[in-house]
N, C-alpha and C. Protein backbone atom coordinates (compact mmCIF):
# COMPACT_ATOMS: atom_id res chain seq x y z
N UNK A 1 102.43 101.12 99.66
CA UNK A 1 103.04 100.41 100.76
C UNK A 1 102.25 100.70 102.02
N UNK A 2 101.98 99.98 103.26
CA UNK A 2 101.48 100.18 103.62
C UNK A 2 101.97 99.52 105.10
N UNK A 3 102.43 100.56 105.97
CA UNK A 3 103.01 100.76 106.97
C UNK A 3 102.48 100.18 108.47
N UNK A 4 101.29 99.84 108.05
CA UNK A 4 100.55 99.34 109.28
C UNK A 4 99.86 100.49 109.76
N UNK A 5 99.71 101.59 109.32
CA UNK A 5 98.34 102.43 109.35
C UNK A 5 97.04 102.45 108.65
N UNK A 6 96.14 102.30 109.44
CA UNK A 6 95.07 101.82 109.23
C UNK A 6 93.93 102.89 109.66
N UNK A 7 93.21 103.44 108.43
CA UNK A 7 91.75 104.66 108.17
C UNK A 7 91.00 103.94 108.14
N UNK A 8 90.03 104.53 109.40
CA UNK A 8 88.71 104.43 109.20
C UNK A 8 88.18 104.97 107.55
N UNK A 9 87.17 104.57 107.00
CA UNK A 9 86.42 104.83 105.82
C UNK A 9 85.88 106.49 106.42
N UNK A 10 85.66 106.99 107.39
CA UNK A 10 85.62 108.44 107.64
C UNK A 10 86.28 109.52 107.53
N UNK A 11 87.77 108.61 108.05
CA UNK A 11 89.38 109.35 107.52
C UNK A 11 89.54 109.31 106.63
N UNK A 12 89.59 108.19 105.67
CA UNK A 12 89.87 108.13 104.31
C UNK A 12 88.94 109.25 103.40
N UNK A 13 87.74 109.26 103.68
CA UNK A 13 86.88 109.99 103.12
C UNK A 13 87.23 111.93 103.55
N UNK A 14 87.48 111.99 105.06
CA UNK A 14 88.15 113.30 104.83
C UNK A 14 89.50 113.67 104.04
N UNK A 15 90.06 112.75 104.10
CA UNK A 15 91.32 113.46 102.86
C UNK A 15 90.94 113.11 101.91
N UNK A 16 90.12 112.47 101.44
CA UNK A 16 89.24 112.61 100.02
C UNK A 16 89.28 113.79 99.24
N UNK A 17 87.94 114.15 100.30
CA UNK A 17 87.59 115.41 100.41
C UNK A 17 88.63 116.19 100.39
N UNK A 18 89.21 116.57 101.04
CA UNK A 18 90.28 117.61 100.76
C UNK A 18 91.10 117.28 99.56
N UNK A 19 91.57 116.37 98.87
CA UNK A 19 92.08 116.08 97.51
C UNK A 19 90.97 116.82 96.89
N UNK A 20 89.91 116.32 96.62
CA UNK A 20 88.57 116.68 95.44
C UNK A 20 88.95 118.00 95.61
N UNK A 21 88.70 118.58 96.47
CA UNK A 21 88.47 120.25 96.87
C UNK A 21 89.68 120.66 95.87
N UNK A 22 91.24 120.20 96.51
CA UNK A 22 92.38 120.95 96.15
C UNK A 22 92.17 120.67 94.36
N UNK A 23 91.44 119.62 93.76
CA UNK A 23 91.44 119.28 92.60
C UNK A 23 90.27 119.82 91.61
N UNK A 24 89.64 120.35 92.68
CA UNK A 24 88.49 121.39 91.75
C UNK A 24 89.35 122.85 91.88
N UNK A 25 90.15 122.91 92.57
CA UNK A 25 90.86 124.19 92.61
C UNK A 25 91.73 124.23 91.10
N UNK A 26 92.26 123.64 90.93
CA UNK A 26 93.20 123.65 89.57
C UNK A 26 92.40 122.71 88.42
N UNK A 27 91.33 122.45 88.60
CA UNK A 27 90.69 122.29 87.10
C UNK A 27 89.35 123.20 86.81
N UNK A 28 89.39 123.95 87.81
CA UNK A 28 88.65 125.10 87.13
C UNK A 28 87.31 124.59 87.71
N UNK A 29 86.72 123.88 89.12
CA UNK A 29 85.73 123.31 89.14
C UNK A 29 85.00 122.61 88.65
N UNK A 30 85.86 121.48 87.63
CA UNK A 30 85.55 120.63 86.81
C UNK A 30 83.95 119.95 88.05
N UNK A 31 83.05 119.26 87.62
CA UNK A 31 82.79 118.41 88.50
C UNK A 31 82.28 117.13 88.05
N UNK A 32 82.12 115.91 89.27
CA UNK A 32 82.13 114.92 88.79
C UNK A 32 80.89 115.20 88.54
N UNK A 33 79.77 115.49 88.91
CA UNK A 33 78.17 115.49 88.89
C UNK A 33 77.87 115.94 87.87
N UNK A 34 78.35 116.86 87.22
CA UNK A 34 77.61 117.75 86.50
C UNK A 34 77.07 117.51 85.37
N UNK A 35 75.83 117.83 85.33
CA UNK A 35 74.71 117.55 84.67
C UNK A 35 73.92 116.62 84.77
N UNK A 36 73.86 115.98 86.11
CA UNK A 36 73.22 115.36 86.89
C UNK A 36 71.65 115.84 86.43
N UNK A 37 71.03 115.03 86.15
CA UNK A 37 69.23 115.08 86.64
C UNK A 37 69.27 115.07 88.13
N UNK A 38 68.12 116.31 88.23
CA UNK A 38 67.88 116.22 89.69
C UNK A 38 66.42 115.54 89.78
N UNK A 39 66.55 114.62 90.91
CA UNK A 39 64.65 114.36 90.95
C UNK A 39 64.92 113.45 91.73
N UNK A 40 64.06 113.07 92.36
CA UNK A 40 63.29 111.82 93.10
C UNK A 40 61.92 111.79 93.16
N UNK A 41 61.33 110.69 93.07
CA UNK A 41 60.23 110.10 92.51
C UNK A 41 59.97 108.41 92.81
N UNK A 42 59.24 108.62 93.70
CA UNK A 42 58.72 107.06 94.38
C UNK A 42 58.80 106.37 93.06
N UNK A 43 59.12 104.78 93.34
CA UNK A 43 58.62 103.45 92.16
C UNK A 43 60.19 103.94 91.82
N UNK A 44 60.11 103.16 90.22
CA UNK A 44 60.91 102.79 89.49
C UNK A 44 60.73 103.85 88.33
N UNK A 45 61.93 104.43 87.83
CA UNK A 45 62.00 105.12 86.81
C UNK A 45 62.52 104.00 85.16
N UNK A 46 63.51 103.97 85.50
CA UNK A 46 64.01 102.84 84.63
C UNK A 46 64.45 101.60 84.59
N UNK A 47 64.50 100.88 85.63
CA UNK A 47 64.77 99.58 86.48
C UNK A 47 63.53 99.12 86.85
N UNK A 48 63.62 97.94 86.84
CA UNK A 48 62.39 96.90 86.95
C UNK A 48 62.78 96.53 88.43
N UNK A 49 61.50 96.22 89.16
CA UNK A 49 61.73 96.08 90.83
C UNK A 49 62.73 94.95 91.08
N UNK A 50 63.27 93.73 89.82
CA UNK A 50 64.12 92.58 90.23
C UNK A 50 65.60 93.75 90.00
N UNK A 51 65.59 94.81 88.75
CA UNK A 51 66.74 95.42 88.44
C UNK A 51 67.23 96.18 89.91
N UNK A 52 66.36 96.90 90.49
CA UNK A 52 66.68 97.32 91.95
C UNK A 52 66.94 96.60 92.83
N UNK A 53 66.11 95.62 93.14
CA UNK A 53 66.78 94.85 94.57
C UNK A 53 68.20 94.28 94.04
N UNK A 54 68.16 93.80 92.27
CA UNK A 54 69.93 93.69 92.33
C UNK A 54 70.95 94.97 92.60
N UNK A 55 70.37 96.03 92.49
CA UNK A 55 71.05 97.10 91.95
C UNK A 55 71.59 97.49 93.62
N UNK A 56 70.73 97.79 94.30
CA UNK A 56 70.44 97.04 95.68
C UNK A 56 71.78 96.83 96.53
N UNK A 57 71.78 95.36 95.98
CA UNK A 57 72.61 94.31 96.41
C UNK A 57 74.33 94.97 95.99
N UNK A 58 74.26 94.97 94.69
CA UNK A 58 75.71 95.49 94.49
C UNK A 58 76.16 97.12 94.82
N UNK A 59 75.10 97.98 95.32
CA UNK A 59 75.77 99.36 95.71
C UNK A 59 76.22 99.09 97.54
N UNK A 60 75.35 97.66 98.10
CA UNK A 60 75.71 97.49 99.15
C UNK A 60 77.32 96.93 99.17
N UNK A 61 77.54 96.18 98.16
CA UNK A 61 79.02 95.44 98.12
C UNK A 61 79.95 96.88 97.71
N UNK A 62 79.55 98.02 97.39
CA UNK A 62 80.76 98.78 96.73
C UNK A 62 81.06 99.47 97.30
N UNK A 63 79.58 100.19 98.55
CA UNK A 63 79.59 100.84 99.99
C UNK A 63 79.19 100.14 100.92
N UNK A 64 79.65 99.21 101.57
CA UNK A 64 79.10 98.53 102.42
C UNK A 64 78.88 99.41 104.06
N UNK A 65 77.91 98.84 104.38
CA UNK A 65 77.69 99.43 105.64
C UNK A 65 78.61 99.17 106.91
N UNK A 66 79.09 100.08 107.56
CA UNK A 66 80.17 99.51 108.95
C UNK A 66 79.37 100.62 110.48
N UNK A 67 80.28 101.52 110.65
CA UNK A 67 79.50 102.74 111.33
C UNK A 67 78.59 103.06 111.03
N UNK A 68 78.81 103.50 109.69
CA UNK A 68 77.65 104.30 108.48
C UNK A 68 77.12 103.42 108.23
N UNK A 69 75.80 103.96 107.84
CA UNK A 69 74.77 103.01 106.59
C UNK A 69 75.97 103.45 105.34
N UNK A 70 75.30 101.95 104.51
CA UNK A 70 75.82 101.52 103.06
C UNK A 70 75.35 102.33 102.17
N UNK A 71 75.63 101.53 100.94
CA UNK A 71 74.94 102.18 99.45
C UNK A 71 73.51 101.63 99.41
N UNK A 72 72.76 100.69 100.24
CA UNK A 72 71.73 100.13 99.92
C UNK A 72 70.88 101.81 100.56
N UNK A 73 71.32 102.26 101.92
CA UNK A 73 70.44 102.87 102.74
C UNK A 73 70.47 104.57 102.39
N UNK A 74 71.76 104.85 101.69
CA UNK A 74 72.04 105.89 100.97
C UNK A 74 71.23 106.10 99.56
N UNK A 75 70.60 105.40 99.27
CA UNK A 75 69.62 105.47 98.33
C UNK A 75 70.44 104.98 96.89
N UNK A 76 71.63 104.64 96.80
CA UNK A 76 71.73 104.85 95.78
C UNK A 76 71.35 104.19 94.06
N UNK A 77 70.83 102.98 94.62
CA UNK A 77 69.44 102.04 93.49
C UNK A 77 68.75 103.15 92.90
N UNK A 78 68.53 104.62 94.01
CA UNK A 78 67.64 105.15 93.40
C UNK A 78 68.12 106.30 92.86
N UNK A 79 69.50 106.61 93.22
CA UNK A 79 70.46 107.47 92.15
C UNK A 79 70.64 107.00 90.42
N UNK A 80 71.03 106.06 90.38
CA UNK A 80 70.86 105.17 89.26
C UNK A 80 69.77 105.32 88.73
N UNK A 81 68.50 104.75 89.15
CA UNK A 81 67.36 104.43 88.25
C UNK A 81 66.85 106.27 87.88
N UNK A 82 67.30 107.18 88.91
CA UNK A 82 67.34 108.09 88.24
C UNK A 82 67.53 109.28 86.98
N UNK A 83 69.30 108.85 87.34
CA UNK A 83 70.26 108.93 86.29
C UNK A 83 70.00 108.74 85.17
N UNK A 84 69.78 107.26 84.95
CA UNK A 84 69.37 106.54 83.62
C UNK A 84 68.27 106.93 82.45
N UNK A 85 67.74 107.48 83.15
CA UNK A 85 66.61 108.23 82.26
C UNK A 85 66.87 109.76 82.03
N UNK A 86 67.79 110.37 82.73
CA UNK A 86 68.77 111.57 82.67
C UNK A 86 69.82 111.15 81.67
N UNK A 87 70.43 111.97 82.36
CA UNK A 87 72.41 112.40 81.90
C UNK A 87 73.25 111.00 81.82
N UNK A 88 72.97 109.72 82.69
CA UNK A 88 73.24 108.62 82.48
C UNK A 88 72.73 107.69 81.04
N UNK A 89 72.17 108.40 80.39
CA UNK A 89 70.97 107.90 79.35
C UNK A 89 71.96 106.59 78.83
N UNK A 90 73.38 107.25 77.99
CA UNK A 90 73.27 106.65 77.61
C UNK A 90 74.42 105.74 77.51
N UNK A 91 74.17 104.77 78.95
CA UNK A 91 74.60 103.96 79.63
C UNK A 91 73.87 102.98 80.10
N UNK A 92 71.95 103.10 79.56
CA UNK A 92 70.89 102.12 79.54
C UNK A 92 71.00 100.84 78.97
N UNK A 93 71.74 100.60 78.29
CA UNK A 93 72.31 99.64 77.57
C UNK A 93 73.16 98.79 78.20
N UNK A 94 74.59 99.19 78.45
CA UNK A 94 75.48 98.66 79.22
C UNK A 94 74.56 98.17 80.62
N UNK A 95 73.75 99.23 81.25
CA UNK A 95 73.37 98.42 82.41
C UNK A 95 72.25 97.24 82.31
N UNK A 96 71.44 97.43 81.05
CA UNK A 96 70.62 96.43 80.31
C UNK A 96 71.42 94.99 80.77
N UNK A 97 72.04 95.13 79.73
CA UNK A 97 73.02 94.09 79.37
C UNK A 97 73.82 93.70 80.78
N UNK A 98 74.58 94.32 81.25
CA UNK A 98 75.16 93.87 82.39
C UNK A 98 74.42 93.58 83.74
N UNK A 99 73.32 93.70 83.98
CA UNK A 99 72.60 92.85 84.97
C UNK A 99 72.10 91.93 84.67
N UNK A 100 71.40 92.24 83.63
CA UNK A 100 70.78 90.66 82.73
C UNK A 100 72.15 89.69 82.67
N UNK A 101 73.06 90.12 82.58
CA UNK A 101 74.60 88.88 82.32
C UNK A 101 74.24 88.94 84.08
N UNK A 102 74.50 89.77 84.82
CA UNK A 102 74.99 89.03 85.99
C UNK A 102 73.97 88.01 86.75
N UNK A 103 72.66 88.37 86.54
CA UNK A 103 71.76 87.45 87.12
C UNK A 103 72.13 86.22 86.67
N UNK A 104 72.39 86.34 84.72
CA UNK A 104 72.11 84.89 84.03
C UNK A 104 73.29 84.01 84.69
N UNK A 105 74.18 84.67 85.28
CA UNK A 105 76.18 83.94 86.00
C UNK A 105 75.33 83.61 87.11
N UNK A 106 74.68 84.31 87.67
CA UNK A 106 74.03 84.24 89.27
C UNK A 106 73.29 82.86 89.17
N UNK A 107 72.37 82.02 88.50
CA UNK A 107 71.84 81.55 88.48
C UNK A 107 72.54 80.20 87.88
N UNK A 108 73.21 80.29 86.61
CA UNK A 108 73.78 79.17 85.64
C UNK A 108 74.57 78.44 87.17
N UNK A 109 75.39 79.49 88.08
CA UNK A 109 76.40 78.83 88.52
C UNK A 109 75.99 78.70 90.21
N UNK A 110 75.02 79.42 91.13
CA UNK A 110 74.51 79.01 91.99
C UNK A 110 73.12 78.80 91.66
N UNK A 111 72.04 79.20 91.31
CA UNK A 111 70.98 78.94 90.81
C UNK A 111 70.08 79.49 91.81
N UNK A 112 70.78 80.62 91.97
CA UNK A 112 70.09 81.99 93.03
C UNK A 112 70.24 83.05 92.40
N UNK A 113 69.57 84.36 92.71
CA UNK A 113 69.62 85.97 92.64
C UNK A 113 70.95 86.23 93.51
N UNK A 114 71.84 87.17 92.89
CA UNK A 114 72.62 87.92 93.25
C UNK A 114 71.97 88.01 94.73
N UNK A 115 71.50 88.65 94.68
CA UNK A 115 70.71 89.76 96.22
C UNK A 115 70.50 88.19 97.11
N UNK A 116 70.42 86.74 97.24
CA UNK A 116 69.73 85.87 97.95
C UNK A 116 71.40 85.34 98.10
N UNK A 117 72.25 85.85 97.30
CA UNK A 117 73.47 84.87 98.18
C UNK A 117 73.77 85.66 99.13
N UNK A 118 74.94 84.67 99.63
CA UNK A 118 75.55 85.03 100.91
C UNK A 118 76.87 86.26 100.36
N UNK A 119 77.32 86.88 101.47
CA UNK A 119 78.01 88.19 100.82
C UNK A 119 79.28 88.23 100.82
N UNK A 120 79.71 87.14 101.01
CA UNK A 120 81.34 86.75 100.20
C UNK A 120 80.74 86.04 99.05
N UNK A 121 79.99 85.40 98.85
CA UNK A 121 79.92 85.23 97.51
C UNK A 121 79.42 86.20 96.26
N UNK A 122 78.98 86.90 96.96
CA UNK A 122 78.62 88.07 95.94
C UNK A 122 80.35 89.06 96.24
N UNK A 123 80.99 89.46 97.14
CA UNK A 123 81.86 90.04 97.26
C UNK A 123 82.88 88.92 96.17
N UNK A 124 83.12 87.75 95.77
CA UNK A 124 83.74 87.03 95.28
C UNK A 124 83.71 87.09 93.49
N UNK A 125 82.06 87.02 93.73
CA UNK A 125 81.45 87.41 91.88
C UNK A 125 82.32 88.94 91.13
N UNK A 126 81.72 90.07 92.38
CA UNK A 126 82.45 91.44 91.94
C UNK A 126 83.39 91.04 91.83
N UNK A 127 84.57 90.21 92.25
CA UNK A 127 85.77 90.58 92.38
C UNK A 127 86.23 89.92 90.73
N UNK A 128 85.39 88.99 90.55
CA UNK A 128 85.69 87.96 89.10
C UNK A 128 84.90 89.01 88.06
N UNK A 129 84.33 89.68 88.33
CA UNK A 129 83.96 90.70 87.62
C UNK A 129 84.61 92.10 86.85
N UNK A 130 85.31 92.10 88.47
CA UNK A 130 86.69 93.22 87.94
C UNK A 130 87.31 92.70 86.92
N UNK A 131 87.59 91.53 87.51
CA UNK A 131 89.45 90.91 87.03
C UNK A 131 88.93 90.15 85.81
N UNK A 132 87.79 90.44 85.13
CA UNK A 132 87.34 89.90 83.84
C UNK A 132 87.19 88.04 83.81
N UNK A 133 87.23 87.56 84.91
CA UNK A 133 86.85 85.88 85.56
C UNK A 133 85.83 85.69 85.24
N UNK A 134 84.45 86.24 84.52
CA UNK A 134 83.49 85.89 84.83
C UNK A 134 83.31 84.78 83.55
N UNK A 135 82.58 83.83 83.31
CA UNK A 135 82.30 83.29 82.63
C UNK A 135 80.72 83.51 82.11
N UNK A 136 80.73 83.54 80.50
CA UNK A 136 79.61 83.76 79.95
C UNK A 136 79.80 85.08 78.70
N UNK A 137 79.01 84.82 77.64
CA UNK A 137 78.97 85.50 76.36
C UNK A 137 79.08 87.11 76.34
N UNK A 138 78.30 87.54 77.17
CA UNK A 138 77.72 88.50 77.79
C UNK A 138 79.58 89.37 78.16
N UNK A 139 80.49 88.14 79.17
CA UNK A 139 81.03 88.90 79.35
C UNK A 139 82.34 89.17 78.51
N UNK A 140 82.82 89.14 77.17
CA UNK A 140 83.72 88.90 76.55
C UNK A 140 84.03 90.21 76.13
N UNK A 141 85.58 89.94 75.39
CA UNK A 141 86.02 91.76 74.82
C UNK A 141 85.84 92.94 76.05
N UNK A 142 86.28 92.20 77.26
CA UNK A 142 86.06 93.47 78.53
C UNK A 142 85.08 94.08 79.01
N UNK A 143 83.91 93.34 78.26
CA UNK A 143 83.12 94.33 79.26
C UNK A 143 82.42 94.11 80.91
N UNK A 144 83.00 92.83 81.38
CA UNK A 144 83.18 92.60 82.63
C UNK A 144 83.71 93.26 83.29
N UNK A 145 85.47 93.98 83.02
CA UNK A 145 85.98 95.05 84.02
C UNK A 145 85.47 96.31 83.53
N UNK A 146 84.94 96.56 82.55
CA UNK A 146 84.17 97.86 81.98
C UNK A 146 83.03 98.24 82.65
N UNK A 147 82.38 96.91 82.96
CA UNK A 147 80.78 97.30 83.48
C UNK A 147 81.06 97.25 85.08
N UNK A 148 82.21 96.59 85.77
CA UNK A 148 82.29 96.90 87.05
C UNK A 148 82.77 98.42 87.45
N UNK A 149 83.62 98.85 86.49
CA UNK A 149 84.47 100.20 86.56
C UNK A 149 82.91 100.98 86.54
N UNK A 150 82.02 100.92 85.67
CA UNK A 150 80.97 101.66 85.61
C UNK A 150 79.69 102.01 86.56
N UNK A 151 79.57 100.60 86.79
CA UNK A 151 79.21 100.21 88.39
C UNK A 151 79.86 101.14 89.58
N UNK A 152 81.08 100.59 89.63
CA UNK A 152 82.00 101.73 90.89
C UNK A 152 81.79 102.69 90.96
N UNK A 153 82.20 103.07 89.63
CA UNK A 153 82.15 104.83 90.05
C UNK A 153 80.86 105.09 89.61
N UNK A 154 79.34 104.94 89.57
CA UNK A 154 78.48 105.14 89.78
C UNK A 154 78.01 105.43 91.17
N UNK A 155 77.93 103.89 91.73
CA UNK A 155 78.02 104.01 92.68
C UNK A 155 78.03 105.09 93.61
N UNK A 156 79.83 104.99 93.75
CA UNK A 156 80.37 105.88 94.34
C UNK A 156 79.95 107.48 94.20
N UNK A 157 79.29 107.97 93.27
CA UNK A 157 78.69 109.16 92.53
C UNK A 157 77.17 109.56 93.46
N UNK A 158 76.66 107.96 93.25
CA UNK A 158 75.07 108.60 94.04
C UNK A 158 75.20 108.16 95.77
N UNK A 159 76.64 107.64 95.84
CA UNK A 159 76.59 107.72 97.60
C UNK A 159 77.28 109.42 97.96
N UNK A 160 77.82 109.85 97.52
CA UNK A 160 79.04 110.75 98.22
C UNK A 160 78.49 112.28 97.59
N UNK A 161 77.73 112.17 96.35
CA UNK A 161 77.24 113.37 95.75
C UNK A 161 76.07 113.93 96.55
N UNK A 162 75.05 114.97 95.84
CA UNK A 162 74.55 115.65 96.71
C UNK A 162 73.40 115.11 96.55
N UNK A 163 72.25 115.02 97.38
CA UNK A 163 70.89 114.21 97.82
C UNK A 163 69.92 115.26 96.35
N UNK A 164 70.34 115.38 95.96
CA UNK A 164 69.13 116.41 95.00
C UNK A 164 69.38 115.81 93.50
N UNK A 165 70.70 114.65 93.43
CA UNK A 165 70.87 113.67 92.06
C UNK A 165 70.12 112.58 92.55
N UNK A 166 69.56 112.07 94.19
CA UNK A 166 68.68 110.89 93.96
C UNK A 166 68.87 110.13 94.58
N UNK A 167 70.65 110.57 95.31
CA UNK A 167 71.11 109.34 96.10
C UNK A 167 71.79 110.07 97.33
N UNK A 168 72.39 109.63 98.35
CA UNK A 168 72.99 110.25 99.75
C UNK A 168 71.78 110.42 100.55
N UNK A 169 71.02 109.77 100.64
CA UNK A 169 69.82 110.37 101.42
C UNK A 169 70.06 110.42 102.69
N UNK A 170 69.46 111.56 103.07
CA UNK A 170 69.51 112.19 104.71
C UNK A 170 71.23 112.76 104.98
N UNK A 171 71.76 112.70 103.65
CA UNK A 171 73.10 113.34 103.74
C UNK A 171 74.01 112.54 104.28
N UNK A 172 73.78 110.97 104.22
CA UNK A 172 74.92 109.95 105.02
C UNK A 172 76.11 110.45 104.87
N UNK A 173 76.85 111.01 103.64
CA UNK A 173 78.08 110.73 103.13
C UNK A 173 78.31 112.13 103.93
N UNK A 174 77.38 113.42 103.19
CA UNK A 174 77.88 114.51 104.31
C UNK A 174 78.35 114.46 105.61
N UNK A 175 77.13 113.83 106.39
CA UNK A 175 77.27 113.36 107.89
C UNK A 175 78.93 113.08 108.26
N UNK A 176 79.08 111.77 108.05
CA UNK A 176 80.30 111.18 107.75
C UNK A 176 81.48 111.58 107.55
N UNK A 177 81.56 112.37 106.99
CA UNK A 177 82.78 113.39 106.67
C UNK A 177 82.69 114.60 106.66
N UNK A 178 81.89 114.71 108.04
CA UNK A 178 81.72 115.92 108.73
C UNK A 178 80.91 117.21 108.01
N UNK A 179 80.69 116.87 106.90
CA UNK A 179 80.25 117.97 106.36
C UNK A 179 79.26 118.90 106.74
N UNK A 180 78.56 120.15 106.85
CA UNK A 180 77.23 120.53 107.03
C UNK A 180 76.21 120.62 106.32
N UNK A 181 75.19 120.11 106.20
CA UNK A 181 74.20 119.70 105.40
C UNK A 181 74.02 121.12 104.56
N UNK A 182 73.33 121.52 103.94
CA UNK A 182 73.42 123.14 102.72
C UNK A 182 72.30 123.41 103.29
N UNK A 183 72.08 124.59 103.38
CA UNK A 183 70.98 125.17 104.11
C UNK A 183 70.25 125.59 102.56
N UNK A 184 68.97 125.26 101.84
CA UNK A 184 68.31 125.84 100.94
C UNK A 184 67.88 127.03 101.01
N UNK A 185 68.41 127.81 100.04
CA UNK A 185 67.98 129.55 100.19
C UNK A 185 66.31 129.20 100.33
N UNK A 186 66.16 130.20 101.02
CA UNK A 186 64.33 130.19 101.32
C UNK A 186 63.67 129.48 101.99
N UNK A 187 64.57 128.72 102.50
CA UNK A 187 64.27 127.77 104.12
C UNK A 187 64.34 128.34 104.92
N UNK A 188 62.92 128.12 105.61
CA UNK A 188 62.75 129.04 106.94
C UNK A 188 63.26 127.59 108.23
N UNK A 189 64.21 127.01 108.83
CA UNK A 189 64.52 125.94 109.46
C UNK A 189 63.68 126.47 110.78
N UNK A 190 63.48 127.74 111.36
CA UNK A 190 63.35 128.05 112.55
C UNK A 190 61.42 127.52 112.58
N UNK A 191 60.37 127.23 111.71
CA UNK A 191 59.47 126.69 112.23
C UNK A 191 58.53 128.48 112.10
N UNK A 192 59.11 129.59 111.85
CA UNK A 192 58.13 130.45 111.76
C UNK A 192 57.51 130.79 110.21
């Protein structure tokens, strides 16, 4: 219900944060990351340069930019193409398959790239994506709200997690929700 109070995405994200925290407290520090590949590495790891600029396009629709930079500027195309050849392995498939479907919807029905429409229409596609609307072979037996759920919380994983899985770069999400960036043991910051 919703009372007519209204969070900034900064607020929302600090009681996030404090949920996650109180929720690594009683599961024993479960975490979402873990076993994350760490790396970054210019180019493309497992995504083809059309798979990124889509990949691109939809981490911008899932974090969109307002105050903050988005998911495009947070790196997270490059959390993913990371992942995928990691601990994401084996989820190469599903994302195979589910961009190749979304371009082939992108095109059959405007006869553009995801990334070249306008961004209610791509905010419109995700949404027929969730709610299993999409039309085409590709998307049948669920894996339209399967591959968006997978999408999301991906996403959401290489924006808000820590810059050493590939994505958050320059610490946006830290920034943002106040956090302090981690000081690396054996960093001399002072310049001597």
């Amino acid at each position: 219900m919703n009372d007519g109070i209204k969070l900034s995405r900064k607020d929302f994200l600090k009681i996030a944060a404090l949920g996650a925290g109180a929720l690594s407290l009683t599961t024993g520090g479960l975490s979402l990351f873990e076993g994350c590949t760490a790396s970054r590495r210019p180019g493309t790891m497992f995504f083809s340069e059309d798979e990124i600029k889509l990949t691109e396009a939809i981490a911008e629709q899932i974090v969109p930019a307002d105050d903050w930079p988005g998911g495009r500027d947070a790196g997270v195309a490059n959390f993913l193409d990371t992942q995928l050849i990691g601990s994401y392995r084996r989820f190469q498939q599903d994302y195979q398959k589910g961009l190749a479907g979304l371009e082939k919807s992108c095109a059959d029905k405007y006869h553009r790239k995801f990334e070249d429409l306008a961004w209610e229409t791509q905010t419109a596609i995700l949404q027929d994506m969730e709610t299993g609307r999409l039309d085409g072979d590709v998307w049948k037996n669920g894996f339209s709200e399967y591959f968006f759920e997978l999408l999301r919380a991906h996403c959401l994983q290489g924006y808000y997690g820590s810059p050493r899985h590939g994505g958050n770069k320059n610490y946006i999400s830290y920034k943002m929700i106040g956090l302090d960036e981690p000081q690396i043991v054996g960093e001399n910051r002072s310049g001597i």
